[in-house]
C-alpha atoms as a PDB file:
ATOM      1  CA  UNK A   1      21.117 -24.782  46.628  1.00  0.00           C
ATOM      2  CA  UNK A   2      21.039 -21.976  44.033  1.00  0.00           C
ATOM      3  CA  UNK A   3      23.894 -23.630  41.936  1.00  0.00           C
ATOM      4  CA  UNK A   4      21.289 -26.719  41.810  1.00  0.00           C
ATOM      5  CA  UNK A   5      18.020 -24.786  41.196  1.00  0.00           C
ATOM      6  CA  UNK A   6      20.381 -22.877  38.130  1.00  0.00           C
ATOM      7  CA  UNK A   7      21.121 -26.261  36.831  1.00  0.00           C
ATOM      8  CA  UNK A   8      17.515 -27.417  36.774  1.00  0.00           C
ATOM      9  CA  UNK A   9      16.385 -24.236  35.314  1.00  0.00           C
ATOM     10  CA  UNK A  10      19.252 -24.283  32.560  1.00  0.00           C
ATOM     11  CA  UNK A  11      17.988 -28.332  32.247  1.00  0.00           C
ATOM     12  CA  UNK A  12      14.591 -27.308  31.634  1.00  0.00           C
ATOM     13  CA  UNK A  13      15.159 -24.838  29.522  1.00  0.00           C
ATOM     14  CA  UNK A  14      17.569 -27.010  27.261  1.00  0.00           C
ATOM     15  CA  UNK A  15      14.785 -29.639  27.481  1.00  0.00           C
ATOM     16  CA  UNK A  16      11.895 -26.955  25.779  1.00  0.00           C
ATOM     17  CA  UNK A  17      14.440 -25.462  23.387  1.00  0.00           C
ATOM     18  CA  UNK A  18      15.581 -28.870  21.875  1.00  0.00           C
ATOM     19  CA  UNK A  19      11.735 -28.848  20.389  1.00  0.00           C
ATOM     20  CA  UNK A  20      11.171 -25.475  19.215  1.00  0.00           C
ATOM     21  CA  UNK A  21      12.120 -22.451  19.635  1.00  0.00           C
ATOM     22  CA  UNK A  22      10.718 -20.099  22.402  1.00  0.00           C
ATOM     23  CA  UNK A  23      10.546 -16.413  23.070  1.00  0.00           C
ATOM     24  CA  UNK A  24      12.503 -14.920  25.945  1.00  0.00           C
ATOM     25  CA  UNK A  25       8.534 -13.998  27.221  1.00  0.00           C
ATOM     26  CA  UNK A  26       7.313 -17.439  26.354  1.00  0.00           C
ATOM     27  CA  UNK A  27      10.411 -19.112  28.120  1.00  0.00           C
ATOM     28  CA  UNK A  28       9.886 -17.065  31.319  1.00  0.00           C
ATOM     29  CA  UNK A  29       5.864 -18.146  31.770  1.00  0.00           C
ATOM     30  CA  UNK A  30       7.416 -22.045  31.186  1.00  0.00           C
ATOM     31  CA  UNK A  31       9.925 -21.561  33.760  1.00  0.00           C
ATOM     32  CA  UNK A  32       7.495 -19.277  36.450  1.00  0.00           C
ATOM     33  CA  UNK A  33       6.634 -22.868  37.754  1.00  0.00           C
ATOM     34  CA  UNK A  34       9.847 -23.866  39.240  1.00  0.00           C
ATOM     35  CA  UNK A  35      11.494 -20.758  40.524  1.00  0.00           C
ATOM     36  CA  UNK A  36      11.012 -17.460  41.118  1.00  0.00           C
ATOM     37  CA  UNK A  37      11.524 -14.137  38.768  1.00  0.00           C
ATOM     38  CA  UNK A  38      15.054 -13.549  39.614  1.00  0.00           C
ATOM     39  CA  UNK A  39      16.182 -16.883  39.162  1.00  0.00           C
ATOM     40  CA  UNK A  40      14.603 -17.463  36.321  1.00  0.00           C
ATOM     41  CA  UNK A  41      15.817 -13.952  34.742  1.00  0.00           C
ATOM     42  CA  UNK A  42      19.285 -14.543  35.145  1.00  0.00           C
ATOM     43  CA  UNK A  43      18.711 -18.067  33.530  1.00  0.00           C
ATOM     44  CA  UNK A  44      17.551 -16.201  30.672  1.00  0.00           C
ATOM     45  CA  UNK A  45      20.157 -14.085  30.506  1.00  0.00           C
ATOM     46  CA  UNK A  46      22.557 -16.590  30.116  1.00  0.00           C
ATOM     47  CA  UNK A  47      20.546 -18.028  27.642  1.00  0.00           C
ATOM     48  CA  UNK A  48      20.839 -15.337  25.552  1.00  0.00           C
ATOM     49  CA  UNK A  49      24.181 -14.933  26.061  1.00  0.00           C
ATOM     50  CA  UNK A  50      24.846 -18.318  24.504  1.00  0.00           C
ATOM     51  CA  UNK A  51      22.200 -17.334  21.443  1.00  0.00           C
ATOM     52  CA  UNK A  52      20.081 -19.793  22.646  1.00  0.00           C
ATOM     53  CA  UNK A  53      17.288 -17.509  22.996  1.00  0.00           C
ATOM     54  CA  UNK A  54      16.860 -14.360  20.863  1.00  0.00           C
ATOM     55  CA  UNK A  55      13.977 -12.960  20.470  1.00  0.00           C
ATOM     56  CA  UNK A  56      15.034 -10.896  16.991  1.00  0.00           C
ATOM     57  CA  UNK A  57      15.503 -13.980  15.330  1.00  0.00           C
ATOM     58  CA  UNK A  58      12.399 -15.941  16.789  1.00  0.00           C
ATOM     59  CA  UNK A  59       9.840 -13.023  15.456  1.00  0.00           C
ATOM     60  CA  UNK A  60      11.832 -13.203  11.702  1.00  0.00           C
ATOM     61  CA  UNK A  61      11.961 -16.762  11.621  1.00  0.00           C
ATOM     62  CA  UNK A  62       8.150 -17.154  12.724  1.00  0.00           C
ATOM     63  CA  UNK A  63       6.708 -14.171  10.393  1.00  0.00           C
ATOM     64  CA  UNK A  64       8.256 -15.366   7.009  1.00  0.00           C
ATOM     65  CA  UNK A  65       7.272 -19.103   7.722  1.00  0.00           C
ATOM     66  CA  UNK A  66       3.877 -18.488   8.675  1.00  0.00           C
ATOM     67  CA  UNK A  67       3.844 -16.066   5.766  1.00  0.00           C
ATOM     68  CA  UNK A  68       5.377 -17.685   3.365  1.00  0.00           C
ATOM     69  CA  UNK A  69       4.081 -21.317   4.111  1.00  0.00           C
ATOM     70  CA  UNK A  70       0.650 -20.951   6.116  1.00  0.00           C
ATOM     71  CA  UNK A  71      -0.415 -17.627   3.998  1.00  0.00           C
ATOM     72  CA  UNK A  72      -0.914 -15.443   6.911  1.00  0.00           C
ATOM     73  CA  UNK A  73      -1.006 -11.928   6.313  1.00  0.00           C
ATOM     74  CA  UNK A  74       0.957  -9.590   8.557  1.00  0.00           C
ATOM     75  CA  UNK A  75      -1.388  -8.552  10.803  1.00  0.00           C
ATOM     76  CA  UNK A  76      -2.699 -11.894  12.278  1.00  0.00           C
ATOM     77  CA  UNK A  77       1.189 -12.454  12.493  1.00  0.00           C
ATOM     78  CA  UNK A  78       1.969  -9.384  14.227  1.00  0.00           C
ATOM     79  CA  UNK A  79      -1.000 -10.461  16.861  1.00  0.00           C
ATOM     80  CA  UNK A  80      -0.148 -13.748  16.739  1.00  0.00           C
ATOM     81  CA  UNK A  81       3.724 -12.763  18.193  1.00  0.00           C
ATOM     82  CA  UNK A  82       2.328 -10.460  20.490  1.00  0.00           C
ATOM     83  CA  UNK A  83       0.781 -13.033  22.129  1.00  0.00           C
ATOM     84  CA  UNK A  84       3.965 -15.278  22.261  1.00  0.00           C
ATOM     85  CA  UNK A  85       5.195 -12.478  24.512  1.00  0.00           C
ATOM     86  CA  UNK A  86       7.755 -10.973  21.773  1.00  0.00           C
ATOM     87  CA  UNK A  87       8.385  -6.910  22.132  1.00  0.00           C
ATOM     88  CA  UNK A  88       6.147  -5.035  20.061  1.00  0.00           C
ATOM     89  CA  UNK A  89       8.889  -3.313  18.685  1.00  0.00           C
ATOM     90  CA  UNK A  90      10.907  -6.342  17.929  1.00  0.00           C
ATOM     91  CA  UNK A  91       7.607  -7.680  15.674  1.00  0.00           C
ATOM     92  CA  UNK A  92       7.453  -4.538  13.855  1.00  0.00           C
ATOM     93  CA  UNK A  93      11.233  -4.945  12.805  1.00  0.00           C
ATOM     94  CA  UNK A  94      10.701  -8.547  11.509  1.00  0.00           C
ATOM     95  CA  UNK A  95       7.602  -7.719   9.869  1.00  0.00           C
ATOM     96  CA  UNK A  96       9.729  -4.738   8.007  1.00  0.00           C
ATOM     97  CA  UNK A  97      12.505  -6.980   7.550  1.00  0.00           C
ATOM     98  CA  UNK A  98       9.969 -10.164   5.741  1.00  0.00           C
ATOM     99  CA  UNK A  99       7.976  -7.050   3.896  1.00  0.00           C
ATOM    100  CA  UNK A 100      11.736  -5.739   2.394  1.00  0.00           C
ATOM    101  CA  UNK A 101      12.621  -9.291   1.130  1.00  0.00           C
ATOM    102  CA  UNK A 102       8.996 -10.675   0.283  1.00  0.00           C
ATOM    103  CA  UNK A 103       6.578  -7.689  -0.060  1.00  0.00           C
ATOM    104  CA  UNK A 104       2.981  -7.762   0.932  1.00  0.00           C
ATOM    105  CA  UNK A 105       1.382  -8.007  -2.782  1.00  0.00           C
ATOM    106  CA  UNK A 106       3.541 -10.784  -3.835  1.00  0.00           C
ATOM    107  CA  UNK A 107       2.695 -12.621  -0.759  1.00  0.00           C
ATOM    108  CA  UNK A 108      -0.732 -11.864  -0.780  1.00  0.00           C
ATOM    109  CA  UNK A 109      -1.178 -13.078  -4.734  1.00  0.00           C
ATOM    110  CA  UNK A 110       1.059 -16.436  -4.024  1.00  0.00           C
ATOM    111  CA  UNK A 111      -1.748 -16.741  -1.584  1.00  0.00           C
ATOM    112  CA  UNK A 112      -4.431 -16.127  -3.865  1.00  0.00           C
ATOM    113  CA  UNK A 113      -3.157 -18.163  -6.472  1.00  0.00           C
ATOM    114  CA  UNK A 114      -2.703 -21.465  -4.293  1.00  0.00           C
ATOM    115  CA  UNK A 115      -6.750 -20.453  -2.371  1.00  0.00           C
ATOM    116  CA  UNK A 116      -8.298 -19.816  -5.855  1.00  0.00           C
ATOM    117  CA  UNK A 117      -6.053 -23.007  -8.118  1.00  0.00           C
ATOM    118  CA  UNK A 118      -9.320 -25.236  -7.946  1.00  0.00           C
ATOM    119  CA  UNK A 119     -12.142 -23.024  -8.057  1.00  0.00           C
ATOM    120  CA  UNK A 120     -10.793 -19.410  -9.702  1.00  0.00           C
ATOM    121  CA  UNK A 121     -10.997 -16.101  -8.486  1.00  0.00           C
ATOM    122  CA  UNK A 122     -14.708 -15.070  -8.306  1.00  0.00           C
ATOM    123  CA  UNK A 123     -16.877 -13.498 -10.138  1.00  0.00           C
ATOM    124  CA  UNK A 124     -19.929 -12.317  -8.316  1.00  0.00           C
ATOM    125  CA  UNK A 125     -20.241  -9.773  -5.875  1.00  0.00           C
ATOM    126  CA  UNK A 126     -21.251 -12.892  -2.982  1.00  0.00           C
ATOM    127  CA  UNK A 127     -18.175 -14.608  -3.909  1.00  0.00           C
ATOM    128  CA  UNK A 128     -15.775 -11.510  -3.585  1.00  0.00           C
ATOM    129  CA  UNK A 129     -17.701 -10.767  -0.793  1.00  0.00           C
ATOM    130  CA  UNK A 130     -16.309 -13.952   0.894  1.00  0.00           C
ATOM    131  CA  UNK A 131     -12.741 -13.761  -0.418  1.00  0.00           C
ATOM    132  CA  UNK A 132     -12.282 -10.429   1.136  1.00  0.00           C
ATOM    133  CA  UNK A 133     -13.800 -11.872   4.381  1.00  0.00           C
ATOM    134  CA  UNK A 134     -11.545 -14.784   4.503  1.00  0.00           C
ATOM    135  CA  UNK A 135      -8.306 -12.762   3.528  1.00  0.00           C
ATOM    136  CA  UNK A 136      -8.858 -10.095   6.397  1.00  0.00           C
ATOM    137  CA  UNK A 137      -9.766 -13.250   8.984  1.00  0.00           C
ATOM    138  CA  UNK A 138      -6.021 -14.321   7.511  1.00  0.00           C
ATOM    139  CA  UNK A 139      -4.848 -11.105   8.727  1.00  0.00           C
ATOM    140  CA  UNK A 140      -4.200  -8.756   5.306  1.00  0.00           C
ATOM    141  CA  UNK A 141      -4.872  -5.507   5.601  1.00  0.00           C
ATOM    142  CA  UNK A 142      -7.915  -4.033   3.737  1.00  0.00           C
ATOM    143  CA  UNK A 143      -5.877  -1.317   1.681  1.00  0.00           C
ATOM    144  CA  UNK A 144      -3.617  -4.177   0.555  1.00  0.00           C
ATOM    145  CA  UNK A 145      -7.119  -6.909  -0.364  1.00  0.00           C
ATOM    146  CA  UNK A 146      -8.555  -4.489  -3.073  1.00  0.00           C
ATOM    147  CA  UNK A 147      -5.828  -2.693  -4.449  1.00  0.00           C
ATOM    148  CA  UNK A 148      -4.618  -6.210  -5.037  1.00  0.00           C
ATOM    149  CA  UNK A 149      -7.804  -7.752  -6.170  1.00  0.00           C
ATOM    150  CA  UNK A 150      -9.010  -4.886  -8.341  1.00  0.00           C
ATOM    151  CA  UNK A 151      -5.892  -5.839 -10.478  1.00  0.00           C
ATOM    152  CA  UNK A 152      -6.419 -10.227 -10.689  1.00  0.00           C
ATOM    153  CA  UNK A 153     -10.179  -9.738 -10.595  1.00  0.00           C
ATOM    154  CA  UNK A 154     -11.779  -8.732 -14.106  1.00  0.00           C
ATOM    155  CA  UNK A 155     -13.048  -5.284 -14.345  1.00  0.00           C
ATOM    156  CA  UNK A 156     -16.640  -6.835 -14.827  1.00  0.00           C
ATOM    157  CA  UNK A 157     -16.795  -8.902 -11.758  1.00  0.00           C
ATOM    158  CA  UNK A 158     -15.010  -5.648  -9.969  1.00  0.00           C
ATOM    159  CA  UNK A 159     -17.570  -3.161 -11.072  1.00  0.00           C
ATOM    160  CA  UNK A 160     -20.532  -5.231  -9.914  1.00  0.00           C
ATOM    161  CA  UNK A 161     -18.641  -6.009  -6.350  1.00  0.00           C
ATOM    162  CA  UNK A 162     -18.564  -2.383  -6.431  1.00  0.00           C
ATOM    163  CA  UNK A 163     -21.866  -0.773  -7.604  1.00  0.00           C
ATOM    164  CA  UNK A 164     -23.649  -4.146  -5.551  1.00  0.00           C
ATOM    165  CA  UNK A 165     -26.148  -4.384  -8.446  1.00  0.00           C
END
């Protein structure tokens, strides 16, 4: 009986993998409805034993697409993988490891530049107003927003987002 429930388990877990890739966390909640918690970790042991699952690779490969393609900033990423069930320390080294090869300004102004290509950055306080809005709902960092705006916004525009007059 075990040797069968193993096989079903590996089955299943072959069957979720061959669409996407899943965290070891993410993989254990899919597999909590057909066996219980020992079962199912040795299952994922042997999964990662085969580099089927790995959970290093999941968080790199999932920050510096959703960065790189969606425009996400790091910290809805980093909340975004914490709710996948990946290790907070394991997000924090694959955020490190996109920041080294991408870093956060040139992400954040390949953003800006696709946002802003039909309309242009803006240039009234209500207007700035919003972009910062929308750029900390996509998860950048406030620090990060205006020392990177002060520099693509003109100093006009800047000083009247600033003085609110």
């Amino acid at each position: 009986m075990e040797a069968e429930l193993q096989k079903r388990l590996l089955n299943k877990a072959g069957s979720l993998l061959s669409r996407r890739s899943y965290s070891r966390g993410e993989m254990r909640a899919k597999l909590a409805k057909f066996a219980e918690s020992d079962d199912i970790e040795a299952t994922l042991d042997g999964l990662e034993a085969l580099n089927l699952l790995n959970d290093a690779e999941y968080a790199y490969n999932f920050a510096a697409s959703r960065i790189a393609q969606n425009g996400w900033g790091p910290i809805k990423v980093r909340h975004s993988l914490l709710r996948r069930h990946v290790a907070p320390d394991i997000v924090e080294g694959a955020l490190e490891r996109v920041r080294r090869e991408s870093g956060d300004e040139i992400v954040l102004r390949v953003y800006l530049d696709r946002h802003c290509s039909k309309t242009g950055l803006p240039r009234d306080r209500q207007g700035i107003q919003k972009l910062v809005n929308h750029l900390r709902r996509r998860g950048f960092g406030d620090a990060l927003i205006f020392s990177t705006l002060r520099r693509v916004i003109p100093d006009a525009a800047w000083e009247y987002f600033e003085s609110g007059d």
